[in-house]
Protein backbone atom coordinates (compact mmCIF):
# COMPACT_ATOMS: atom_id res chain seq x y z
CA UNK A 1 120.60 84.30 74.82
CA UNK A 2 120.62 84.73 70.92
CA UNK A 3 123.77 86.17 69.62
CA UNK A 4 122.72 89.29 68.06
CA UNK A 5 121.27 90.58 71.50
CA UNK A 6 124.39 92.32 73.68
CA UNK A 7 124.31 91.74 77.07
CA UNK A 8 123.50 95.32 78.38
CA UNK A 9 120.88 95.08 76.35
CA UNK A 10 119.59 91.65 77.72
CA UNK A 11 119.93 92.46 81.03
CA UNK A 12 118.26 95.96 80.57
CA UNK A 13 115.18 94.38 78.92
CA UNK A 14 115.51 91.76 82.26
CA UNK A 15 115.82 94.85 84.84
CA UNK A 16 112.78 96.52 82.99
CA UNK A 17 110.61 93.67 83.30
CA UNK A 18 111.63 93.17 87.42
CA UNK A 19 110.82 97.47 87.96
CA UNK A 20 107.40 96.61 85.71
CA UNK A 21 106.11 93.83 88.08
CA UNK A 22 107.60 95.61 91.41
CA UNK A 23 105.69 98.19 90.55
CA UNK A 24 102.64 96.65 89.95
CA UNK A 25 103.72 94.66 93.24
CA UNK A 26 103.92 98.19 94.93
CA UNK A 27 100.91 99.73 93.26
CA UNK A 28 98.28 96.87 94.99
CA UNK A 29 99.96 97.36 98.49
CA UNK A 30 99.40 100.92 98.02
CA UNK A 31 95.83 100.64 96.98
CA UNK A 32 94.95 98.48 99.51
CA UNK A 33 96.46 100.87 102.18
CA UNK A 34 94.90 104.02 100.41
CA UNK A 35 98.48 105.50 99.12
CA UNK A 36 98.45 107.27 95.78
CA UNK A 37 100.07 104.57 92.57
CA UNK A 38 102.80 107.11 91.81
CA UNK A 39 104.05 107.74 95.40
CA UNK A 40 104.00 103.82 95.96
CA UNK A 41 106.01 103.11 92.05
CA UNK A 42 108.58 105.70 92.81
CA UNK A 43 109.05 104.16 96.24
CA UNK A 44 109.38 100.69 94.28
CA UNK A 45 112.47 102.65 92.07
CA UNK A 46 114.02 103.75 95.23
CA UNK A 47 113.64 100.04 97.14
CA UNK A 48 115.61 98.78 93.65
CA UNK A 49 117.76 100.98 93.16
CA UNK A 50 121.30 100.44 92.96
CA UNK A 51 122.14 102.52 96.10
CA UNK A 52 119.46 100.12 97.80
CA UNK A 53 118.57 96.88 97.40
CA UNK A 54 119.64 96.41 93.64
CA UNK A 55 123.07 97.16 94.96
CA UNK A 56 122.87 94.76 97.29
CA UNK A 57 121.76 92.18 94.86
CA UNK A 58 124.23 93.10 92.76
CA UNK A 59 126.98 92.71 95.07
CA UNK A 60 125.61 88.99 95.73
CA UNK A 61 125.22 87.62 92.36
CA UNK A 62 127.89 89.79 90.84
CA UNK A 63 126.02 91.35 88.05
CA UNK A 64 125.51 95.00 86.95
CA UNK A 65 121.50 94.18 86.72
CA UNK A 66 120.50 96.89 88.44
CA UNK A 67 121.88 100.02 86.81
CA UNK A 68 120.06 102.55 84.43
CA UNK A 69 121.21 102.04 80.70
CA UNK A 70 120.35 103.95 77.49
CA UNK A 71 118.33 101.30 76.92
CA UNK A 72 116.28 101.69 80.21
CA UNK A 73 115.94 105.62 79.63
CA UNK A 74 114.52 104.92 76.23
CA UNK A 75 111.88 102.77 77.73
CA UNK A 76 111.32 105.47 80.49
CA UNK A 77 110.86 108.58 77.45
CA UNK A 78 108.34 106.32 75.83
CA UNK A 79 106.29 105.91 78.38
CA UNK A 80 106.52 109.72 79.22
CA UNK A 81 105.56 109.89 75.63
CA UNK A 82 102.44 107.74 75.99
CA UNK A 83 101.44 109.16 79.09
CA UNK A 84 101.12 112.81 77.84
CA UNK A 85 99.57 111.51 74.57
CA UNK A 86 96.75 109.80 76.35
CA UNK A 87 95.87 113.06 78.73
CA UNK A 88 96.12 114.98 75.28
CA UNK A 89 93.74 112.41 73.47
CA UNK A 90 91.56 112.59 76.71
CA UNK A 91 91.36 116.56 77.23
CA UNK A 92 91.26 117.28 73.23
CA UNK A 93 91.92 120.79 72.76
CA UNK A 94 88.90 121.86 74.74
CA UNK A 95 91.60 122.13 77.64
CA UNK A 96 93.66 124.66 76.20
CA UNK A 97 90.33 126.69 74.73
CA UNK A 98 88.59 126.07 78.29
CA UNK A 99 91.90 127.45 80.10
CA UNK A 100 91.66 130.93 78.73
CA UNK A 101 93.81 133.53 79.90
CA UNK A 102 93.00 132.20 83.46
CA UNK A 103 95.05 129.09 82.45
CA UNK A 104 98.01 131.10 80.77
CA UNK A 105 98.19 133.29 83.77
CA UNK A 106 98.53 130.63 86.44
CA UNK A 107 101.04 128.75 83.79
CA UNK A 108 103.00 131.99 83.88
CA UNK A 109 102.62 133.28 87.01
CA UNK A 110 103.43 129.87 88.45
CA UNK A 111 106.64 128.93 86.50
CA UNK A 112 108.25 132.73 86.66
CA UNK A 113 107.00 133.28 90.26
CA UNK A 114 109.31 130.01 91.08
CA UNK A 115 112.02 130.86 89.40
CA UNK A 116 112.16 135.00 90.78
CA UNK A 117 112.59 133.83 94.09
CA UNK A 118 114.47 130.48 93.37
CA UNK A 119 116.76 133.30 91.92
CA UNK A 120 116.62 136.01 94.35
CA UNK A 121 117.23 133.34 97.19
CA UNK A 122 119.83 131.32 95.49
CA UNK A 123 122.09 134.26 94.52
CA UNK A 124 122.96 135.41 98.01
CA UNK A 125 124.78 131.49 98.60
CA UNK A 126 125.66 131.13 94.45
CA UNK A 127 126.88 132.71 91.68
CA UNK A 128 124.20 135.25 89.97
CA UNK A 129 124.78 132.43 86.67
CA UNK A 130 124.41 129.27 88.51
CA UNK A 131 121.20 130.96 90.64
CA UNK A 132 119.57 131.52 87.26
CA UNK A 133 120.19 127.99 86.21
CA UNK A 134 118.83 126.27 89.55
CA UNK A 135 115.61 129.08 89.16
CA UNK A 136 114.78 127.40 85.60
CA UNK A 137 115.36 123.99 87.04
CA UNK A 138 113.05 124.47 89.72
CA UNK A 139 110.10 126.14 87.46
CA UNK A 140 108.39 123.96 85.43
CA UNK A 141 105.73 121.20 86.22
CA UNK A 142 106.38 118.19 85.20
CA UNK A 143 103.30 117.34 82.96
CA UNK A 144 104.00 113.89 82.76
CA UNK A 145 103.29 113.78 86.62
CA UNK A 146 99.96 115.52 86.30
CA UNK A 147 99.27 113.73 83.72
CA UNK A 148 99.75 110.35 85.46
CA UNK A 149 98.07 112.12 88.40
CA UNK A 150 94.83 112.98 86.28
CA UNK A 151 94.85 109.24 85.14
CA UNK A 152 95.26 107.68 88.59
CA UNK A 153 92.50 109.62 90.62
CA UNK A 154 90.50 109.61 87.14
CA UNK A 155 90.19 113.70 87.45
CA UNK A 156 91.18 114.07 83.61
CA UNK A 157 87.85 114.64 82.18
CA UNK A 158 87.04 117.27 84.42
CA UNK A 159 86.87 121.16 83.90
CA UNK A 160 89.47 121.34 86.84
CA UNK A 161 91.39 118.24 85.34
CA UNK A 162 91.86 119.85 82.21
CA UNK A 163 92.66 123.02 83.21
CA UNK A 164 95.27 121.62 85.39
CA UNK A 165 96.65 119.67 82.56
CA UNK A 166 96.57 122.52 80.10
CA UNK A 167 98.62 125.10 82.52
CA UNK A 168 100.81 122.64 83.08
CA UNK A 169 101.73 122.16 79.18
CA UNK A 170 101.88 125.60 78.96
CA UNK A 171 104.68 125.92 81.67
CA UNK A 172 106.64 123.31 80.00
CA UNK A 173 106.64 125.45 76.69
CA UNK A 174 107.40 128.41 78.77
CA UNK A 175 110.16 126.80 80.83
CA UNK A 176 111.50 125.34 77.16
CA UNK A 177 111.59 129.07 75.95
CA UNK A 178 113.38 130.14 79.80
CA UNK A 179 115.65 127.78 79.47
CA UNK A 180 117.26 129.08 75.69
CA UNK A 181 116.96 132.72 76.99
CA UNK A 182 119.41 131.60 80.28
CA UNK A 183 121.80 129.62 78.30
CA UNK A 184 121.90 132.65 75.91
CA UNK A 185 122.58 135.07 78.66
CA UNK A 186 125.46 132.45 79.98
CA UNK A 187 127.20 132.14 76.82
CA UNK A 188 127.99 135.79 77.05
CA UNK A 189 125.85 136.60 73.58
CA UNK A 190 122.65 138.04 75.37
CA UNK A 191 121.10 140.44 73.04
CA UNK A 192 117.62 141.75 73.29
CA UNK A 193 116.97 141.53 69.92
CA UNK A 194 118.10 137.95 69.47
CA UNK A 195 116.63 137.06 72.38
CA UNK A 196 112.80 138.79 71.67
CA UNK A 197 112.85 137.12 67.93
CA UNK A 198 114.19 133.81 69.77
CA UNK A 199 111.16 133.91 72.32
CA UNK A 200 108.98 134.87 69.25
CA UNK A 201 110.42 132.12 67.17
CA UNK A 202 109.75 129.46 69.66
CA UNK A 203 105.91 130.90 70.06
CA UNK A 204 105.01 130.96 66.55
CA UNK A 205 106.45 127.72 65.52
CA UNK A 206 104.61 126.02 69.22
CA UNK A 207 101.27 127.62 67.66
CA UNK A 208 101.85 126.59 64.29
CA UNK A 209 102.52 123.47 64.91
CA UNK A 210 99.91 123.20 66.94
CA UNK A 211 96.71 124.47 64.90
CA UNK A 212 98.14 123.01 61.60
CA UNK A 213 98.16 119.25 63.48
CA UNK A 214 94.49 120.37 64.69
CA UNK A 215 93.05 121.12 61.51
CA UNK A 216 95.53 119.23 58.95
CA UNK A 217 94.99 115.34 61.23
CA UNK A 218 91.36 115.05 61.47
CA UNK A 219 91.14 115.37 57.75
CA UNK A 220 93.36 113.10 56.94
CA UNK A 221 91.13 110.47 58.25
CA UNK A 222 88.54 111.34 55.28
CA UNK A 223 90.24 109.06 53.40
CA UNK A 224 89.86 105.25 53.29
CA UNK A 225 93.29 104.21 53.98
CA UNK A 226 93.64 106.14 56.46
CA UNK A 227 90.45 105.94 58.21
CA UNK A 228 90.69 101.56 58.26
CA UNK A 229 94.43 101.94 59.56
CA UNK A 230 94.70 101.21 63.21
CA UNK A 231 98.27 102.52 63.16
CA UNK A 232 97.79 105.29 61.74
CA UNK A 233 97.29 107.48 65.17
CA UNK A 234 100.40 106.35 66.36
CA UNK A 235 102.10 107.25 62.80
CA UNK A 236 100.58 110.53 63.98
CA UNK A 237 102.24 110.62 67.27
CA UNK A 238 105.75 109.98 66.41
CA UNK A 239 105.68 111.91 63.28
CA UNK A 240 104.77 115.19 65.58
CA UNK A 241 107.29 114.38 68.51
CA UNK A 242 110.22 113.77 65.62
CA UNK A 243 109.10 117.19 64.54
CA UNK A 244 109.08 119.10 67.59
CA UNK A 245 112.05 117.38 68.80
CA UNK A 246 113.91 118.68 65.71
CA UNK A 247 113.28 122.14 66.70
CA UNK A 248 114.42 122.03 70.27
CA UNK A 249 111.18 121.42 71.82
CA UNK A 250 110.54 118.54 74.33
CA UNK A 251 109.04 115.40 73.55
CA UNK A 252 106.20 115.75 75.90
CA UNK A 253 105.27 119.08 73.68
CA UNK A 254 104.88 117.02 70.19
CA UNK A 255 102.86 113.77 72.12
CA UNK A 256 100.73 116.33 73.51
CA UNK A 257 99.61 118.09 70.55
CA UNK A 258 99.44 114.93 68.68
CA UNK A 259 96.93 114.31 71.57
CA UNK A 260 94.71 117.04 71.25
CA UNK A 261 94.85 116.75 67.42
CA UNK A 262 93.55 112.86 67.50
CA UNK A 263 91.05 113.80 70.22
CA UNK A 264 88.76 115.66 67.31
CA UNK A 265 89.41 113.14 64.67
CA UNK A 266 87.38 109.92 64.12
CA UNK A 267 90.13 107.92 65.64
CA UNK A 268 90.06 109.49 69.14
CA UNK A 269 88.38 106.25 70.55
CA UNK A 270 91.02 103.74 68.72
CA UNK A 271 94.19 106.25 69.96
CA UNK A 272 92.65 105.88 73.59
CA UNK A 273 92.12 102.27 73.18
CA UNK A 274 95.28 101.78 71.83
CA UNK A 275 97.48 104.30 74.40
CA UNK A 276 95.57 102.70 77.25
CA UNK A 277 96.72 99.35 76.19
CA UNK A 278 99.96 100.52 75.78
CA UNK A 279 100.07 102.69 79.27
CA UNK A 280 98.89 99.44 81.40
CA UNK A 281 102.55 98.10 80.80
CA UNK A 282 104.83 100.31 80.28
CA UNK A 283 102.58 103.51 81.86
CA UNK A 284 104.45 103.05 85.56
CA UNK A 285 108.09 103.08 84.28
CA UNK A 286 109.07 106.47 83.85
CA UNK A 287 107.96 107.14 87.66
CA UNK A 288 109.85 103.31 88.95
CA UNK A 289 113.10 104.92 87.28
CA UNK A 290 113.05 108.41 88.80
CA UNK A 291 112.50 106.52 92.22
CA UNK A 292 115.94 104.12 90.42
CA UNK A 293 118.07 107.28 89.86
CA UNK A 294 117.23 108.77 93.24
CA UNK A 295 120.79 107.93 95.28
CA UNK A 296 119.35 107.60 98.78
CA UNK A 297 123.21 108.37 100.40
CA UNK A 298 122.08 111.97 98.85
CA UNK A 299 120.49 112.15 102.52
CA UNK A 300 123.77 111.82 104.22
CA UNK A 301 124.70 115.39 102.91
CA UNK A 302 123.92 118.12 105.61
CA UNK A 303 124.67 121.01 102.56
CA UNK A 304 122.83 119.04 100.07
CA UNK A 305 119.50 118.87 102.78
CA UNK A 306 119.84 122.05 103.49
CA UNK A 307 119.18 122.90 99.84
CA UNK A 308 117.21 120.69 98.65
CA UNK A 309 114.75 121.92 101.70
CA UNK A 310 114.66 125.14 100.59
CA UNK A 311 114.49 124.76 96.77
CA UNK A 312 111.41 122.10 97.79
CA UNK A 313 110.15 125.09 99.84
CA UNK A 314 110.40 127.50 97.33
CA UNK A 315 109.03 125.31 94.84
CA UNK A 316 105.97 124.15 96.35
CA UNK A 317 105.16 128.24 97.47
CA UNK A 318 105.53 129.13 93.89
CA UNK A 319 103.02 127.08 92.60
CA UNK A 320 100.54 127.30 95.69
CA UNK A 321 100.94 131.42 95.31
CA UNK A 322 101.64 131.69 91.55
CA UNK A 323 98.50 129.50 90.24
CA UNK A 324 95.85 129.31 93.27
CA UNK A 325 94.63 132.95 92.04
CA UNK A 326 94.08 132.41 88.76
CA UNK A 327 92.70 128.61 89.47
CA UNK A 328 90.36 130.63 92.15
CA UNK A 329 89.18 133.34 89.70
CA UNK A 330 88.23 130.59 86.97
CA UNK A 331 86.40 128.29 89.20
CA UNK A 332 85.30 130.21 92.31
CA UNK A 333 85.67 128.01 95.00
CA UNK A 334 88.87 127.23 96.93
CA UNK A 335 88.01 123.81 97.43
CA UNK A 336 88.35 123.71 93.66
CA UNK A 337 91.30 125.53 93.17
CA UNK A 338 93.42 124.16 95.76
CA UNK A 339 93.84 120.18 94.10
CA UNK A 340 94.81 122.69 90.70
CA UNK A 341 97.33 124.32 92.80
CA UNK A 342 98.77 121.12 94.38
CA UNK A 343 98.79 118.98 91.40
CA UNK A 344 101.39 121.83 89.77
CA UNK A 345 103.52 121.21 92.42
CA UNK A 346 106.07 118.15 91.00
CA UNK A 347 109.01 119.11 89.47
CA UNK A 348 110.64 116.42 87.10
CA UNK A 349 111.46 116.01 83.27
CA UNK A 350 113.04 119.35 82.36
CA UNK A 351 114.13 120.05 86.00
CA UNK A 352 116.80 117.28 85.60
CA UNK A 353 117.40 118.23 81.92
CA UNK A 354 118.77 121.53 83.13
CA UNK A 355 120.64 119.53 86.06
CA UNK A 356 122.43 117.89 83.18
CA UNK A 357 122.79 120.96 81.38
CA UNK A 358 124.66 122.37 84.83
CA UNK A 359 126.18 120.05 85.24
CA UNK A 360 128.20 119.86 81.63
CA UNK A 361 128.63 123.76 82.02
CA UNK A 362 130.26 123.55 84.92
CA UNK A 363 127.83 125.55 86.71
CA UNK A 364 126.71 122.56 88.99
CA UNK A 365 128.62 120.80 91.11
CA UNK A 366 127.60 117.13 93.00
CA UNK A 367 125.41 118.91 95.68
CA UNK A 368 123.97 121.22 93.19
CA UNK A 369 122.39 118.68 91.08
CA UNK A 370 121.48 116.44 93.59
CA UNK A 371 119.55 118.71 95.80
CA UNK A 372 117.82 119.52 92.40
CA UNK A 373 117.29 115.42 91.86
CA UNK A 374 115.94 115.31 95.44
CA UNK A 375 113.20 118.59 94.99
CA UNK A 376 112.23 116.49 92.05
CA UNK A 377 111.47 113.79 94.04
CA UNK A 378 109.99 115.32 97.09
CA UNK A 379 107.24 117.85 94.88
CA UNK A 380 106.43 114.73 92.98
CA UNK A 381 105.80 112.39 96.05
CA UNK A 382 103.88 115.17 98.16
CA UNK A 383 101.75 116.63 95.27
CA UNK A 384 100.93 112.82 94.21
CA UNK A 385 100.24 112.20 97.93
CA UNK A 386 98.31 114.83 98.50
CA UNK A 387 96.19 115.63 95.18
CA UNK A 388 93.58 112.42 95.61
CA UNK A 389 92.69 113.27 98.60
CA UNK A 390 91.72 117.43 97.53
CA UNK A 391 89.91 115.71 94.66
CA UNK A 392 87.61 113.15 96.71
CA UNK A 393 87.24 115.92 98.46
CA UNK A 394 85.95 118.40 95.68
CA UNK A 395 85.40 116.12 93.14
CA UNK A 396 81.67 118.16 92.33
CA UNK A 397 83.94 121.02 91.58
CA UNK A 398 86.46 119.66 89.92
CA UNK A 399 84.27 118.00 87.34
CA UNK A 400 81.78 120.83 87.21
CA UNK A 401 82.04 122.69 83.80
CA UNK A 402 83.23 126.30 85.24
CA UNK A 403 81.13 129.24 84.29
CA UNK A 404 81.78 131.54 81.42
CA UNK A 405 82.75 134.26 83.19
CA UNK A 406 85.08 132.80 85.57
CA UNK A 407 82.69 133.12 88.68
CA UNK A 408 81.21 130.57 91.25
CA UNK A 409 77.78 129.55 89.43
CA UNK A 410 75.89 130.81 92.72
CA UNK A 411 77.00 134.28 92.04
């Protein structure tokens, strides 16, 4: 090993490269056997993780291979990144203008409806703090799942694809903007004022951001340079996450709008060719390390079952109730709303962000945030379980443009 490369960093390159090919291991069992590829690479996380059989590797050959480093996380955020870039690039902004108010209502209604009775439920075994904590944490889709999702049962081009994808963007701006308005409210500052021009701040700068990349990128490819550089869309990319990050946004926010900016540009087809490249190595990593982090002697906790059950419950109801409506009124058919409602269902990225964020505030305790780690896991594995079968299913649906008006085309 060459001297200016530290060991952790070595041997997290090494465990990166063993999750890559058990996935990919995992992923062609599961094929073969008809199991979704995300249930089958988180399962592959869990089978190496070091509360499984990493441990127990570990323990043999005396190493500390199996653990999560900074330098496995980093991987994990990039492909998170690429994943939700691609689906952007793929849907273009026609998913957001396609969604309507159909698609902000079921992003709302979905998100808030989850976290009211997350809330309401929580608070009679919690304090009225930590309960509106755990009801952010269990809001939110976790667009890099759908995304992933779209990919895998290749629903993304679809009217029903993208409208999935766009509501689910949406929540993850709206759980963003939750989130600050909680932690406001904890630190013992809320003010209504502060907190409306907050909300407003974080709406306007979302929207700028968002139609300045849409009309200031595709121009930039009228000249030369810019148009004969094939690295200039990922210039793009990491130019508009560094942005958004910088103003307290989410990652997945700036890769997605850098997405739907390339996707009207002359270099749509080079950022797909070059994202798909990209996503056919390091694509399955972000779901192998959820599966890693997942401590399977969680299940040994009576208390932390018990909760876990009935955040899981609570989550999956407020997606099925909060976004099947509004999926229903845009595309007429139940057989075409239900995969929409389903594929809402996982929980992940900014779930466990606010399980930090509990954690650190004292707010969570061990069976707090691992009952939220374990909803995470559970949404995740039964929408990605379920969600290819309601597409084969209704896959003329799904795909059909929806009408204008929001009704069934036979109406």
């Amino acid at each position: 090993m060459p001297a200016f490369v530290s060991t952790e960093a070595f041997q997290s390159l090494l465990f990166i490269f063993i999750l890559l090919a058990f996935a990919e291991l995992f992923r062609t069992i599961a094929q073969r056997y008809g199991f979704p590829p995300v249930v089958a690479e988180v399962v592959a996380g869990i089978v190496l993780s070091a509360f499984a059989l990493g441990g127990v590797l570990d323990g043999l050959f005396h190493t500390g291979l199996f653990n999560v480093t900074p330098y496995v996380l980093l991987f994990a955020d990039f492909s998170v990144i690429l994943v939700i870039f691609a689906a952007g690039v793929e849907g273009g902004f026609a998913s957001l203008r396609n969604a309507g108010w159909h698609g902000i209502a079921a992003a709302l209604g979905g998100g808030l409806l989850s976290f009211l009775l997350t809330v309401l439920t929580i608070s009679r075994f919690y304090p009225f703090e930590t309960a509106l904590l755990i009801g952010v944490a269990v809001g939110p889709t976790s667009t890099a799942v759908v995304a992933y999702l779209l990919r895998s049962a290749e629903a993304a081009g679809g009217a029903g694809g993208q409208f999935l994808l766009a509501i689910s963007a949406l929540d993850d701006v709206a759980g963003l903007i939750l989130l600050s308005v909680v932690l406001t409210a904890l630190g013992g500052s809320f003010n209504p004022i502060a907190v409306t021009g907050g909300i407003a701040f974080a709406i306007i700068a979302w929207l700028v951001i968002l139609f300045a990349s849409l009309i200031v990128v595709p121009r930039l490819f009228r000249f030369p340079a810019f148009r004969q550089s094939r690295e200039m869309p990922f210039l793009i990319l990491f130019m508009l996450v560094a942005i958004v990050a910088s103003l307290g946004f989410s990652v997945v926010v700036g890769a997605f709008i850098a997405g739907l900016a390339l996707a009207d540009s002359f270099k749509s087809s080079t950022a797909r060719q070059l994202a798909d490249a990209l996503l056919a190595v390091f694509g399955p990593l972000f779901f192998v390390v959820i599966g890693v982090q997942f401590n399977i002697g969680l299940l040994l906790s009576p208390r932390l079952l018990l909760l876990a059950g009935l955040l899981t419950t609570i989550a999956i109801l407020g997606k099925l109730l909060g976004v099947l409506p509004f999926a229903y009124a845009k595309f007429g058919s139940v057989r075409a709303a239900l995969p929409i409602a389903v594929g809402a269902m996982p929980r992940g990225e900014i779930g466990l962000i606010v399980g930090t964020i509990g954690v650190s505030l004292g707010l969570f305790n061990s069976t707090i945030f691992g009952a939220i780690v374990l909803m995470s896991l559970v949404t995740t594995l039964v929408g990605g379980y379920l969600f290819p079968y309601l597409v084969s299913e209704s896959s003329p649906l799904v795909a059909a443009e929806p009408p204008a008006d929001g009704l069934a085309a036979s109406r």
